[in-house]
PDB file of N, CA and C in Angstrom:
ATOM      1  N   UNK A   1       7.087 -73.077 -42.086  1.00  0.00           N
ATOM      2  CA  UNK A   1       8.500 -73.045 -41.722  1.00  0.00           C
ATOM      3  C   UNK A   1       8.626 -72.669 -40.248  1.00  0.00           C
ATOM      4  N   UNK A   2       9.304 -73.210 -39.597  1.00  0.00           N
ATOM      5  CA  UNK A   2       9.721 -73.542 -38.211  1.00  0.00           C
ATOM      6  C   UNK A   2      10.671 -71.804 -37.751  1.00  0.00           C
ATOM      7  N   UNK A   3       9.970 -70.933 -36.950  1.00  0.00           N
ATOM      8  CA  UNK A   3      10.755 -69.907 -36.368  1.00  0.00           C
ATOM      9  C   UNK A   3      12.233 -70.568 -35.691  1.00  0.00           C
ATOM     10  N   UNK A   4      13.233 -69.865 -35.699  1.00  0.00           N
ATOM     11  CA  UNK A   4      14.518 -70.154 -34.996  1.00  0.00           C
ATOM     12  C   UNK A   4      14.187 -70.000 -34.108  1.00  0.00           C
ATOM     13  N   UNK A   5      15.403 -70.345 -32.750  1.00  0.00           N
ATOM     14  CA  UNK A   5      15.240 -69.670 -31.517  1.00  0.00           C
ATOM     15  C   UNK A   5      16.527 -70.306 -31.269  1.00  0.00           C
ATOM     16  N   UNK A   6      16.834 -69.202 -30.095  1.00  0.00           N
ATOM     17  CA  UNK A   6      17.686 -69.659 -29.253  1.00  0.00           C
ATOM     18  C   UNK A   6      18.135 -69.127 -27.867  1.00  0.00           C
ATOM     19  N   UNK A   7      18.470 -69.741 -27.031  1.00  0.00           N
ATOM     20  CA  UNK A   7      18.375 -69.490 -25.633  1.00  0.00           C
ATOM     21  C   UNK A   7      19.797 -69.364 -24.967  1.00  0.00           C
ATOM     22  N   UNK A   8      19.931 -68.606 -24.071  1.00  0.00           N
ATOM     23  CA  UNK A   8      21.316 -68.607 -23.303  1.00  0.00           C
ATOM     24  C   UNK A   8      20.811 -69.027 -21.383  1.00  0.00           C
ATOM     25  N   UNK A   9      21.486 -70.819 -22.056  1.00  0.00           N
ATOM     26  CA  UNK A   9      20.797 -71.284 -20.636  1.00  0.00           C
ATOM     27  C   UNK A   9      21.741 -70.743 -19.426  1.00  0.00           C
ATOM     28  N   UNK A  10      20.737 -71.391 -18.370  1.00  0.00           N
ATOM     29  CA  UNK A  10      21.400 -70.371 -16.546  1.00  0.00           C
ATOM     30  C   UNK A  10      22.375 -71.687 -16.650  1.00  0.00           C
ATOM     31  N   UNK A  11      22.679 -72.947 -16.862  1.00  0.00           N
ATOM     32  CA  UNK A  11      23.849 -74.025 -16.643  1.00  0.00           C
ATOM     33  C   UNK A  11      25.065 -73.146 -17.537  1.00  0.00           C
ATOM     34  N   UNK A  12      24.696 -72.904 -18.631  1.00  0.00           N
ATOM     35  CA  UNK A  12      25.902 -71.970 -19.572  1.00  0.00           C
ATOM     36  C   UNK A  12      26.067 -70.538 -18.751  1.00  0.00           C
ATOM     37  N   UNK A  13      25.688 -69.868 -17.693  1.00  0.00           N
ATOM     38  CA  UNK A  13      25.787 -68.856 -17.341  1.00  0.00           C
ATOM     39  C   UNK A  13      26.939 -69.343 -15.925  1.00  0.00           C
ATOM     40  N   UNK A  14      26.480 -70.122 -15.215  1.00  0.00           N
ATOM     41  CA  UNK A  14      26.894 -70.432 -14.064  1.00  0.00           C
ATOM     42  C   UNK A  14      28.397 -71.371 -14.768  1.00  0.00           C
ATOM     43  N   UNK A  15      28.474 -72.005 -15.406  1.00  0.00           N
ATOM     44  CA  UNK A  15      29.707 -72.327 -15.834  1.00  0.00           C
ATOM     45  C   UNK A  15      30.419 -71.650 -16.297  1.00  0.00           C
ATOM     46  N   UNK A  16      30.069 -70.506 -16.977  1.00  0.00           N
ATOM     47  CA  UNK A  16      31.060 -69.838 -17.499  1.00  0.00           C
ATOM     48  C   UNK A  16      31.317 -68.892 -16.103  1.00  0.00           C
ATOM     49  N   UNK A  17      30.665 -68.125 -15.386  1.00  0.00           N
ATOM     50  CA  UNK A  17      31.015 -67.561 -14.004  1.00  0.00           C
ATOM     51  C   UNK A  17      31.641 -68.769 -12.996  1.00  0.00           C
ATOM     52  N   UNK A  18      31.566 -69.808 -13.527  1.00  0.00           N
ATOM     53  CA  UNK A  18      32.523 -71.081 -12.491  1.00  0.00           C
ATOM     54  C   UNK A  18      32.131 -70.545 -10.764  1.00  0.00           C
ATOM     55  N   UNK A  19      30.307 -70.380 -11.065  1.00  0.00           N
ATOM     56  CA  UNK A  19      29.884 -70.609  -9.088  1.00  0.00           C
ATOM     57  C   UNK A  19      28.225 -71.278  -9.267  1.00  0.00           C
ATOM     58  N   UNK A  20      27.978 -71.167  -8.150  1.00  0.00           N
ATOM     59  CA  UNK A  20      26.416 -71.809  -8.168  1.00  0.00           C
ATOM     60  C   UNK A  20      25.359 -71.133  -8.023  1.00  0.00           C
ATOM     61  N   UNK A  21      24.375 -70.592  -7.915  1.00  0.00           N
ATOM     62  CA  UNK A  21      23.221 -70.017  -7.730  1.00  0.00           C
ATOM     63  C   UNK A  21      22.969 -69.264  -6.596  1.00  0.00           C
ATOM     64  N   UNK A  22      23.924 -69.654  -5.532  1.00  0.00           N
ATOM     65  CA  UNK A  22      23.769 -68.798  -4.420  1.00  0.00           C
ATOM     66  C   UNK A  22      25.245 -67.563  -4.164  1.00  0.00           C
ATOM     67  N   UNK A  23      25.790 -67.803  -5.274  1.00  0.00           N
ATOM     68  CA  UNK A  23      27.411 -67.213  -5.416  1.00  0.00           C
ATOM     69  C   UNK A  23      26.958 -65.819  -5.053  1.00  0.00           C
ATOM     70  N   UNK A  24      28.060 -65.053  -4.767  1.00  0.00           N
ATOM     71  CA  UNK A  24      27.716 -63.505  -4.413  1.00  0.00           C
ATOM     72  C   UNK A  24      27.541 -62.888  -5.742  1.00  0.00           C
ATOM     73  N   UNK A  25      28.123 -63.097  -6.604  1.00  0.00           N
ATOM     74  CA  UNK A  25      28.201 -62.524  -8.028  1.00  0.00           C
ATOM     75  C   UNK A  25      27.201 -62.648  -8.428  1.00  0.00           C
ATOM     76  N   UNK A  26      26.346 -63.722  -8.059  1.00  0.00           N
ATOM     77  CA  UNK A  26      24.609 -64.127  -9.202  1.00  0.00           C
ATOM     78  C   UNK A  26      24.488 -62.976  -8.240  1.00  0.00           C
ATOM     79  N   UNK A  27      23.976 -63.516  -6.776  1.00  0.00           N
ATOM     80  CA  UNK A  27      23.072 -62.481  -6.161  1.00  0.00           C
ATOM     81  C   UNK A  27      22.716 -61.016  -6.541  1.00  0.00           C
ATOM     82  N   UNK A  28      24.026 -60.963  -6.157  1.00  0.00           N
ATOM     83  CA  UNK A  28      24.802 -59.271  -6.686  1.00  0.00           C
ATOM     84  C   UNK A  28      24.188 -58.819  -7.880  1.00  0.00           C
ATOM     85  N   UNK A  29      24.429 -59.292  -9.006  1.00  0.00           N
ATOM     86  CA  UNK A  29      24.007 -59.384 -10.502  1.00  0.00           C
ATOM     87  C   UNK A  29      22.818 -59.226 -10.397  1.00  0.00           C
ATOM     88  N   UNK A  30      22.094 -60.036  -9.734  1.00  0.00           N
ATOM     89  CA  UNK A  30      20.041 -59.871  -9.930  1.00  0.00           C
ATOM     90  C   UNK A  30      20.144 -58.636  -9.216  1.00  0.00           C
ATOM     91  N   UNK A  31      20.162 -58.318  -8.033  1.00  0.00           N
ATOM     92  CA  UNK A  31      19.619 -57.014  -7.490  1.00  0.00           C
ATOM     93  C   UNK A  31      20.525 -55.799  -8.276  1.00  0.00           C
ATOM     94  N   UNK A  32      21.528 -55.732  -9.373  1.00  0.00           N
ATOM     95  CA  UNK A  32      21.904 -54.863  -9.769  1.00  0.00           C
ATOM     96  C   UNK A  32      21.363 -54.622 -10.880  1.00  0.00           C
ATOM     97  N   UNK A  33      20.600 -55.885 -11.553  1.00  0.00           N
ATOM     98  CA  UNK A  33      20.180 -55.519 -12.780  1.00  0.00           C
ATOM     99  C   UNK A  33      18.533 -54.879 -12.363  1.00  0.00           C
ATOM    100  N   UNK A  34      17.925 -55.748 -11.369  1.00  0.00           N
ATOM    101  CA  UNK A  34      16.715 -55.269 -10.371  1.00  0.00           C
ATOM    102  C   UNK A  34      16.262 -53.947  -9.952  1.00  0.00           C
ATOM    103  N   UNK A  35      17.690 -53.219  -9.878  1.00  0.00           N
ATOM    104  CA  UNK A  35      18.183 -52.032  -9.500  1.00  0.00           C
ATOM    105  C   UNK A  35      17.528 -50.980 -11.019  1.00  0.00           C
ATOM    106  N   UNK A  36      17.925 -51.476 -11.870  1.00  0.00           N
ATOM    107  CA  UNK A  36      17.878 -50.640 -13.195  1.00  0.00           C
ATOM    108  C   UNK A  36      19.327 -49.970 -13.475  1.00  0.00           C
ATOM    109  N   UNK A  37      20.396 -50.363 -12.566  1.00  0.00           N
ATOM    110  CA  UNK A  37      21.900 -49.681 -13.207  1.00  0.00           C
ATOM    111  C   UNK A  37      22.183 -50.859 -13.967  1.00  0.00           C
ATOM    112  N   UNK A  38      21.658 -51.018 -15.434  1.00  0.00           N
ATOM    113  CA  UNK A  38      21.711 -51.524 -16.693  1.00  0.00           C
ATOM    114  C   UNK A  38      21.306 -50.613 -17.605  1.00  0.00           C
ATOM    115  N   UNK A  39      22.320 -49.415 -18.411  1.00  0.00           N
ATOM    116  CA  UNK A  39      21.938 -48.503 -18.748  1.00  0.00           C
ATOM    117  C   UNK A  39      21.771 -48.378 -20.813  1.00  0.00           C
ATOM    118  N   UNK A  40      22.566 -49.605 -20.454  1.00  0.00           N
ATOM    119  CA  UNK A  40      23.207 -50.108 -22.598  1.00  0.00           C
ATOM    120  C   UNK A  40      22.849 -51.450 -22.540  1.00  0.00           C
ATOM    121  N   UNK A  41      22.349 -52.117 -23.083  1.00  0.00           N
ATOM    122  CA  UNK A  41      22.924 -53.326 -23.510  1.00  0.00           C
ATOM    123  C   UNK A  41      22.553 -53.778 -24.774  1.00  0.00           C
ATOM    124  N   UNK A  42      24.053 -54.126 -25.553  1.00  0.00           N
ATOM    125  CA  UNK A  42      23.184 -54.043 -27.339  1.00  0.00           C
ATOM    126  C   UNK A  42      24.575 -55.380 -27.893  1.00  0.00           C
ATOM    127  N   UNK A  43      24.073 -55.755 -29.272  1.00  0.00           N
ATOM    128  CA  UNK A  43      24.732 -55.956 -30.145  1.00  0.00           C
ATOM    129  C   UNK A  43      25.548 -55.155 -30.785  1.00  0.00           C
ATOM    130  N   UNK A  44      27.192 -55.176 -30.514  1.00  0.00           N
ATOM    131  CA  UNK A  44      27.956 -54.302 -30.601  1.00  0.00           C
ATOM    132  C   UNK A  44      28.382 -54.764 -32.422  1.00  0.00           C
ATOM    133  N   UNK A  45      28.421 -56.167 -32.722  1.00  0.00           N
ATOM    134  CA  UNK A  45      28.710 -56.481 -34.215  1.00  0.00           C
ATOM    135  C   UNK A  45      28.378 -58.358 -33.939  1.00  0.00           C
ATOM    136  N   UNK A  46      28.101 -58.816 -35.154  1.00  0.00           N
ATOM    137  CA  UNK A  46      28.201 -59.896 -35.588  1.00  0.00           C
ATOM    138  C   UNK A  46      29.293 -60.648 -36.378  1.00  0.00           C
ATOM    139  N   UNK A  47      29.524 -61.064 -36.549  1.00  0.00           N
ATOM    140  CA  UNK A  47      30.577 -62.028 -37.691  1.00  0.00           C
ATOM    141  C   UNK A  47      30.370 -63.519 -37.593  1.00  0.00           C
ATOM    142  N   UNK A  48      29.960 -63.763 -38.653  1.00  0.00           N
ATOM    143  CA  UNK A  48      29.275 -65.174 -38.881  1.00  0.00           C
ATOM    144  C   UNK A  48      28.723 -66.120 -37.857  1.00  0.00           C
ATOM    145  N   UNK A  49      28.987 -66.430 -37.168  1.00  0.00           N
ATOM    146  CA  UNK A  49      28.020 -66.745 -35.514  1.00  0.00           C
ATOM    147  C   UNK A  49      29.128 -66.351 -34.091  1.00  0.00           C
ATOM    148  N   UNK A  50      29.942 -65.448 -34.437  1.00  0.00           N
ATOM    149  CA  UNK A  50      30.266 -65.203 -32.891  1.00  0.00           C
ATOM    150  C   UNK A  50      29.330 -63.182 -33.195  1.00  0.00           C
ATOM    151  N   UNK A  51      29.170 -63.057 -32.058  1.00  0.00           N
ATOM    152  CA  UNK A  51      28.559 -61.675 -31.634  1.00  0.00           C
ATOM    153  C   UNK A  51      28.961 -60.935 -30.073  1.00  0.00           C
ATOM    154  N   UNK A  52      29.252 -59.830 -31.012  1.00  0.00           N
ATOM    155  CA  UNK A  52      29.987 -59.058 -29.656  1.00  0.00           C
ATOM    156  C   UNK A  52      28.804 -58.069 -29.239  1.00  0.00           C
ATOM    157  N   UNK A  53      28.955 -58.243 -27.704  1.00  0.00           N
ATOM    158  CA  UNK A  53      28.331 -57.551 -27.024  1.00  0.00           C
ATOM    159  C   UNK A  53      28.725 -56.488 -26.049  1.00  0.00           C
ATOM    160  N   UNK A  54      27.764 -55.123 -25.916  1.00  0.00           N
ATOM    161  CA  UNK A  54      28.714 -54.468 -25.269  1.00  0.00           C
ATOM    162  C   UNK A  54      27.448 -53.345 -23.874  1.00  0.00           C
ATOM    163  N   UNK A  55      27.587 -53.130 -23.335  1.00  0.00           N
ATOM    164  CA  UNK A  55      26.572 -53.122 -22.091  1.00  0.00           C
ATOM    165  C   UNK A  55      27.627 -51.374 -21.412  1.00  0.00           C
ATOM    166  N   UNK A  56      26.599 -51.136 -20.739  1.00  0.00           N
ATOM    167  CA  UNK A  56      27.402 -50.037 -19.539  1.00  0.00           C
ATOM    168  C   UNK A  56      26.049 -50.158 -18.541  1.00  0.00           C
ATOM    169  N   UNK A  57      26.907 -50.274 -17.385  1.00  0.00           N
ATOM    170  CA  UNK A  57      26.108 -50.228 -16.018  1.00  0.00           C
ATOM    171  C   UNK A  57      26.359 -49.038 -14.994  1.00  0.00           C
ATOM    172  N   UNK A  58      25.842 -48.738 -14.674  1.00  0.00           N
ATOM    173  CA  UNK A  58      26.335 -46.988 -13.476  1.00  0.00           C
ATOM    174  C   UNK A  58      26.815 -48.067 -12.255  1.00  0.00           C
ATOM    175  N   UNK A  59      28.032 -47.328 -11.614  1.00  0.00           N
ATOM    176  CA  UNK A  59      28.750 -47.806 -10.662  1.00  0.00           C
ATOM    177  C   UNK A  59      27.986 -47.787  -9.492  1.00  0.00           C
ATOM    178  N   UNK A  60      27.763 -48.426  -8.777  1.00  0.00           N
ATOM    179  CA  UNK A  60      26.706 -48.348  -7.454  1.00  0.00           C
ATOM    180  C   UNK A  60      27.574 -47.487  -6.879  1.00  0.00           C
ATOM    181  N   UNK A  61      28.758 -47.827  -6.471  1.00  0.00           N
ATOM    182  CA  UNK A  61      29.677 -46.521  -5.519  1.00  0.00           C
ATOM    183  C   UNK A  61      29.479 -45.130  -5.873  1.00  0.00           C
ATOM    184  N   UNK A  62      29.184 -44.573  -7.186  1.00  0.00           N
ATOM    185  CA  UNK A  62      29.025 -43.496  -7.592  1.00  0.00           C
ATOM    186  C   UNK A  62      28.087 -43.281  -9.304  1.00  0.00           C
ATOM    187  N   UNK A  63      27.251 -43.175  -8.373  1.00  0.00           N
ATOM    188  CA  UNK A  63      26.010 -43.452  -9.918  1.00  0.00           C
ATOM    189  C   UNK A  63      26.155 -41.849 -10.603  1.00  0.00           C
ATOM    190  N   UNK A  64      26.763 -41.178 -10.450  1.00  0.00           N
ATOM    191  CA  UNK A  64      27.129 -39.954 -11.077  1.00  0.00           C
ATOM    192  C   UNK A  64      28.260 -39.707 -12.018  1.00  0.00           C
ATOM    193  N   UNK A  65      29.126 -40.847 -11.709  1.00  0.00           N
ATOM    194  CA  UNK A  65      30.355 -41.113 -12.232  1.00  0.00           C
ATOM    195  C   UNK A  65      30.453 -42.244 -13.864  1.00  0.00           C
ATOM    196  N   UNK A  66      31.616 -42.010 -14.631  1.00  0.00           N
ATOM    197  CA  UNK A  66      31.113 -43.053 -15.926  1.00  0.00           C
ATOM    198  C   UNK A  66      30.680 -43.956 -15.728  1.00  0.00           C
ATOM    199  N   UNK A  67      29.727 -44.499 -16.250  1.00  0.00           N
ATOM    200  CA  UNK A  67      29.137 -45.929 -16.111  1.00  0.00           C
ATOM    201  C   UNK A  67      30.690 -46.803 -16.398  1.00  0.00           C
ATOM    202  N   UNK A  68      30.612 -48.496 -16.258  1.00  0.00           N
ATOM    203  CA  UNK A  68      31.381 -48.933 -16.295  1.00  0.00           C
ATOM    204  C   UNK A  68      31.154 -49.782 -17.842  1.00  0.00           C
ATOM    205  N   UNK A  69      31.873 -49.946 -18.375  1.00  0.00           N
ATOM    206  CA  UNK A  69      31.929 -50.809 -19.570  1.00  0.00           C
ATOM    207  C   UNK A  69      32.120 -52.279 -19.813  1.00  0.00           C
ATOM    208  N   UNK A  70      30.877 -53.288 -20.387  1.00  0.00           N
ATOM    209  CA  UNK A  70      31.409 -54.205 -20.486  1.00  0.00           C
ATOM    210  C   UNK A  70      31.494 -55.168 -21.949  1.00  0.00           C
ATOM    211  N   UNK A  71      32.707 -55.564 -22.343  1.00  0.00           N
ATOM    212  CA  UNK A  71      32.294 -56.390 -23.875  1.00  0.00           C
ATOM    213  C   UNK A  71      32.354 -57.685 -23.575  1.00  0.00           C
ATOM    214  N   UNK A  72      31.739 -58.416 -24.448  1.00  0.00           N
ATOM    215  CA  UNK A  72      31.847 -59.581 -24.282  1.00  0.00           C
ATOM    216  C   UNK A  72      31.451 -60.491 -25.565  1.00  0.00           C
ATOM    217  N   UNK A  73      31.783 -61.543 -25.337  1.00  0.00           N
ATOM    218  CA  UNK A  73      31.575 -62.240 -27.362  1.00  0.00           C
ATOM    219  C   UNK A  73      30.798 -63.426 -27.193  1.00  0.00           C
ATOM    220  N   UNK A  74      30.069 -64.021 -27.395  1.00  0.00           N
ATOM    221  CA  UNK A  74      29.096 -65.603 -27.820  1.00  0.00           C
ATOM    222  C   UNK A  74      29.249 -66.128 -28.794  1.00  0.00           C
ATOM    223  N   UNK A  75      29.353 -67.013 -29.086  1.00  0.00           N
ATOM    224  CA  UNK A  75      29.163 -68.055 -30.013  1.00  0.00           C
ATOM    225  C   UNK A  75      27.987 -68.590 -30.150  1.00  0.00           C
ATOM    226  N   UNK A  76      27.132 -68.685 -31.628  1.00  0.00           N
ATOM    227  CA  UNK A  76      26.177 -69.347 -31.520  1.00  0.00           C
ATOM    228  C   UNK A  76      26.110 -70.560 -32.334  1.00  0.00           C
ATOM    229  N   UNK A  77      26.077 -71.755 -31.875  1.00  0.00           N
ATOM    230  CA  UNK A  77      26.091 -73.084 -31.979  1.00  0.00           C
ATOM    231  C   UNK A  77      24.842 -73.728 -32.415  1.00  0.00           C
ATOM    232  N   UNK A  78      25.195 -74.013 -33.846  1.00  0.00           N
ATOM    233  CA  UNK A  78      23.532 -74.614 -34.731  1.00  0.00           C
ATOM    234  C   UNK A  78      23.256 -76.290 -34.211  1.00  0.00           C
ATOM    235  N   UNK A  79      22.238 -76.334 -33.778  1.00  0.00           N
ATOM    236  CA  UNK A  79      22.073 -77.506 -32.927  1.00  0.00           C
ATOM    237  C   UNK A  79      21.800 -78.462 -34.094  1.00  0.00           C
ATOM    238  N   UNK A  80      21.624 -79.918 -34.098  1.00  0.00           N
ATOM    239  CA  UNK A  80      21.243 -81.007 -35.276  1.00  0.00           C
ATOM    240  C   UNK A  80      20.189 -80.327 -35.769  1.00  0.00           C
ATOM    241  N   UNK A  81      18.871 -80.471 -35.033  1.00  0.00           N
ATOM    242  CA  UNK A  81      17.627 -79.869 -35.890  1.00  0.00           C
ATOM    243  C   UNK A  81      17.710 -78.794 -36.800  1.00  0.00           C
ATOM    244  N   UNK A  82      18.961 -78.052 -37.054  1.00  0.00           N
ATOM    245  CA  UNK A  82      18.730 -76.800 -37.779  1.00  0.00           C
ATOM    246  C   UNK A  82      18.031 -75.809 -38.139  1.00  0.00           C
ATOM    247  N   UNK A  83      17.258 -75.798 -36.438  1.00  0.00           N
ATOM    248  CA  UNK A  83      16.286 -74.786 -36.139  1.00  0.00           C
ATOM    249  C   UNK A  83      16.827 -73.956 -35.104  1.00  0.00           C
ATOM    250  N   UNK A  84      17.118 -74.620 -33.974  1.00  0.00           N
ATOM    251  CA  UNK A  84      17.607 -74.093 -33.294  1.00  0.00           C
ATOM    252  C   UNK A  84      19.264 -73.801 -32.908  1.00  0.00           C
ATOM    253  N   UNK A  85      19.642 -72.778 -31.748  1.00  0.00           N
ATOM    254  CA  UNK A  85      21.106 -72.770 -31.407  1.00  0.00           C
ATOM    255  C   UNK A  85      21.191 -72.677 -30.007  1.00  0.00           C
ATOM    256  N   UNK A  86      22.306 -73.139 -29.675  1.00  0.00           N
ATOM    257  CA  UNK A  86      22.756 -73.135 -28.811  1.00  0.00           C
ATOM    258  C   UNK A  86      23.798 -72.152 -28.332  1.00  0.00           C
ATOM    259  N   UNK A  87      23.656 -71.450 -26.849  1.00  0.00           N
ATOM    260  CA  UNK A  87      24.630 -70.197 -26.994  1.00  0.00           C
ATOM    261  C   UNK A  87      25.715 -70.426 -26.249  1.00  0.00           C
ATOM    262  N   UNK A  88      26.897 -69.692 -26.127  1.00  0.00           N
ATOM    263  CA  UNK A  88      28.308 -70.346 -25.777  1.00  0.00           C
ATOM    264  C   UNK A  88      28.352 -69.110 -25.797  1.00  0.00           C
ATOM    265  N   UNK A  89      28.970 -68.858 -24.144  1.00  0.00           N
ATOM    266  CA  UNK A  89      29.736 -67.562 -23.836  1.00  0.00           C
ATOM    267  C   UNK A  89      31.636 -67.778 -23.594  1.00  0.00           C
ATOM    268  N   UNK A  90      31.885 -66.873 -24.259  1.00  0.00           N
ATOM    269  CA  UNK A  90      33.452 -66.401 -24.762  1.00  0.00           C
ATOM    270  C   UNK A  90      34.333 -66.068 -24.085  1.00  0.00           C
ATOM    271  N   UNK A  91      33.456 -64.836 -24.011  1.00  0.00           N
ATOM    272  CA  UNK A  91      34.638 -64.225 -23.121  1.00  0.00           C
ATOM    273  C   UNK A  91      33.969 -62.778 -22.741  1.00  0.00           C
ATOM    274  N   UNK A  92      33.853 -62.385 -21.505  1.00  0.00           N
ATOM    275  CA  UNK A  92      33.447 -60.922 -20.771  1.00  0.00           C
ATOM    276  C   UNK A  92      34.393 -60.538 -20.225  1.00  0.00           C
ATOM    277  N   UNK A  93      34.288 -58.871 -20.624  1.00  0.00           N
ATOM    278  CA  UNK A  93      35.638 -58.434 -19.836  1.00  0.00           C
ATOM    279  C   UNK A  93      34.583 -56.900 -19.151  1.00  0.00           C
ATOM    280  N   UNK A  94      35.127 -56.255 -18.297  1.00  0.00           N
ATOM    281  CA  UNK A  94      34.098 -55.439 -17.060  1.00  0.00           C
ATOM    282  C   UNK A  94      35.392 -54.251 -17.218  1.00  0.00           C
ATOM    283  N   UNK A  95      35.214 -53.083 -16.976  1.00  0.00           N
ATOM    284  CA  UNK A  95      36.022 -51.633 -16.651  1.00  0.00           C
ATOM    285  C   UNK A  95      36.034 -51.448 -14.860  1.00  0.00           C
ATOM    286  N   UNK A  96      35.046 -52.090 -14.121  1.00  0.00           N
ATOM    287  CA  UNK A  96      35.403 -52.569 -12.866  1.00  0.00           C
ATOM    288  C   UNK A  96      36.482 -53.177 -12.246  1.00  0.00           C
ATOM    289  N   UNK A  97      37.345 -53.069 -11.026  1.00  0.00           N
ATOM    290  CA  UNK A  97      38.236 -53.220 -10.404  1.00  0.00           C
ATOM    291  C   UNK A  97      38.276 -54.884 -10.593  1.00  0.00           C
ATOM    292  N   UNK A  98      37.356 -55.911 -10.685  1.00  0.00           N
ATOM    293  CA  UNK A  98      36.862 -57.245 -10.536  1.00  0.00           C
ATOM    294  C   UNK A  98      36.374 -57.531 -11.732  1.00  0.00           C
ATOM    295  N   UNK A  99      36.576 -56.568 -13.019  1.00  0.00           N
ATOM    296  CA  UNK A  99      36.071 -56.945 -14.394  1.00  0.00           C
ATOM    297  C   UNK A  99      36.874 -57.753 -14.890  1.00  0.00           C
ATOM    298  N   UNK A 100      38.198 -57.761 -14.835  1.00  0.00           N
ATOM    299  CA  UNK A 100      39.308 -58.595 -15.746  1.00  0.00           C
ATOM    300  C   UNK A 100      38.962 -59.877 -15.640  1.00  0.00           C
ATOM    301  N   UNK A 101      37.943 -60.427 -14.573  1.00  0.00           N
ATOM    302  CA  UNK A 101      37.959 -62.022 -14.900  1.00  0.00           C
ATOM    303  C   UNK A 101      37.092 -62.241 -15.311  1.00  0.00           C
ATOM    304  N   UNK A 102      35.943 -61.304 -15.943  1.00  0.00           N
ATOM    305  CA  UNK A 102      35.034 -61.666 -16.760  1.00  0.00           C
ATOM    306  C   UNK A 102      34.442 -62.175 -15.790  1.00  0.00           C
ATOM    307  N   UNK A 103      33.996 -62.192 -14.284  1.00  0.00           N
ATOM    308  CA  UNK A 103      32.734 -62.880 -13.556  1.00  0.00           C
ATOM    309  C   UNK A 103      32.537 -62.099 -12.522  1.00  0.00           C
ATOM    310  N   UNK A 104      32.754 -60.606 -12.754  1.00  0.00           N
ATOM    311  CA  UNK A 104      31.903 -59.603 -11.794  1.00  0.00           C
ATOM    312  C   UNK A 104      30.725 -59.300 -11.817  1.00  0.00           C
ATOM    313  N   UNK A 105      30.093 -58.918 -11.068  1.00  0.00           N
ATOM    314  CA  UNK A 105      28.353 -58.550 -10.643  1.00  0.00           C
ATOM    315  C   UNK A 105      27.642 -58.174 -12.365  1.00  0.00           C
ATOM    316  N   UNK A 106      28.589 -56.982 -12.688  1.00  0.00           N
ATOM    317  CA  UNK A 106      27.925 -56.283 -13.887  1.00  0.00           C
ATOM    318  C   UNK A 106      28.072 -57.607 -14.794  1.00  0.00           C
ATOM    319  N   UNK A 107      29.082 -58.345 -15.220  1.00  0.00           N
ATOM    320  CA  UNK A 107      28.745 -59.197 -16.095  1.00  0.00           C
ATOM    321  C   UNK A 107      27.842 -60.536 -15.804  1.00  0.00           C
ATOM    322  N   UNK A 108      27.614 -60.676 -14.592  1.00  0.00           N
ATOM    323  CA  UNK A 108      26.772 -61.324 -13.824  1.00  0.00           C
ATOM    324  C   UNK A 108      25.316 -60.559 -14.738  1.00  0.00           C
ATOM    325  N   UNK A 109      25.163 -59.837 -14.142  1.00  0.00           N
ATOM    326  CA  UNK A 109      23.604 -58.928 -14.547  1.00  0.00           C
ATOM    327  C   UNK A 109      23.602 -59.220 -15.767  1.00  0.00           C
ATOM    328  N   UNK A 110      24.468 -58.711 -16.928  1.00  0.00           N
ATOM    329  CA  UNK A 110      24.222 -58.836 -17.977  1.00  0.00           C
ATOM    330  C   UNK A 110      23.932 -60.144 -18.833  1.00  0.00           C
ATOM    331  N   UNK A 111      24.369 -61.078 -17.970  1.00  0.00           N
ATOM    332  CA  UNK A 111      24.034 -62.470 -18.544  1.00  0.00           C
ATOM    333  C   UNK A 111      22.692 -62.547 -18.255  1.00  0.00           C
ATOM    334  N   UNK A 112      22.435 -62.523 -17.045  1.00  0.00           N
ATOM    335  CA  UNK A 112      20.620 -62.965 -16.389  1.00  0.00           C
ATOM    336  C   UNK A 112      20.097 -62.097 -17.395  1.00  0.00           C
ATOM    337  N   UNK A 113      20.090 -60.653 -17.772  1.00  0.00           N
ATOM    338  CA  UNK A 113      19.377 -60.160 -18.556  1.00  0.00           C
ATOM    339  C   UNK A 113      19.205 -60.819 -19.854  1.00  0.00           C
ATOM    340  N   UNK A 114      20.049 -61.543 -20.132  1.00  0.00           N
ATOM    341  CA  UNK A 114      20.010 -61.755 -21.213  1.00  0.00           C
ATOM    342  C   UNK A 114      18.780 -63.463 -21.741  1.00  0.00           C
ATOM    343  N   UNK A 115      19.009 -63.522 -20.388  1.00  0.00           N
ATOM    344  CA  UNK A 115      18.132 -64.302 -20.088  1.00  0.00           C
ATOM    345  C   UNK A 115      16.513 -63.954 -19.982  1.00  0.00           C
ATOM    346  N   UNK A 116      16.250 -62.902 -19.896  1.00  0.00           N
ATOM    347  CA  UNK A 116      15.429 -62.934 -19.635  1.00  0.00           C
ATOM    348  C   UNK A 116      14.951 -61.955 -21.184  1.00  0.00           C
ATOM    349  N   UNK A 117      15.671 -61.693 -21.970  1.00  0.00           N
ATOM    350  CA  UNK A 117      15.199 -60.635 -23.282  1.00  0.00           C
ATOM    351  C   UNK A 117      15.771 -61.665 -24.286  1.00  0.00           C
TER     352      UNK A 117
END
């Protein structure tokens, strides 16, 4: 029997942040997650294939101060083969001044990470 898998590609990352690879937000995002101010990042709940996620990052302005909070939800999309899925991001929301649009640095980071775990 065939292991599942599934991947959250960088084309689904960069579309849903609506920039390109050299955007300040990716940049930003790699050297923040690079950084290690990625202090949470978990499966907050499931419900039948959407999954909420929920992360805290320490504020670079004040790494002493609450980390910042971020949730966010996926969809996971059963591809024909019925082995694999496909992932579909929802919706991210950030406790950062630049969180409400869901495409600040921290939710930046947290996608690449996710990429990479």
């Amino acid at each position: 029997m065939d292991k599942q898998k599934s991947f959250l590609s960088i084309n689904e990352i960069f579309n849903y942040l609506k920039c390109t690879p050299g955007a300040r937000c990716v940049s930003e995002g790699e050297e923040f997650l690079n950084a290690g101010h990625i202090i949470l990042c978990g499966i907050k709940s499931i419900i039948e294939s959407k999954i909420c996620l929920y992360a805290l990052c320490l504020q670079t302005s004040a790494l002493t101060s609450h980390p910042h909070e971020i949730n966010g939800s996926i969809e996971m999309e059963k591809l024909k083969n019925d082995i694999n899925y496909k992932i579909k991001l929802v919706e991210f929301l950030c406790s950062c001044k630049a969180g409400a649009s869901g495409r600040c640095k921290h939710v930046s980071a947290i996608l690449i990470q996710c990429t990479r775990y």
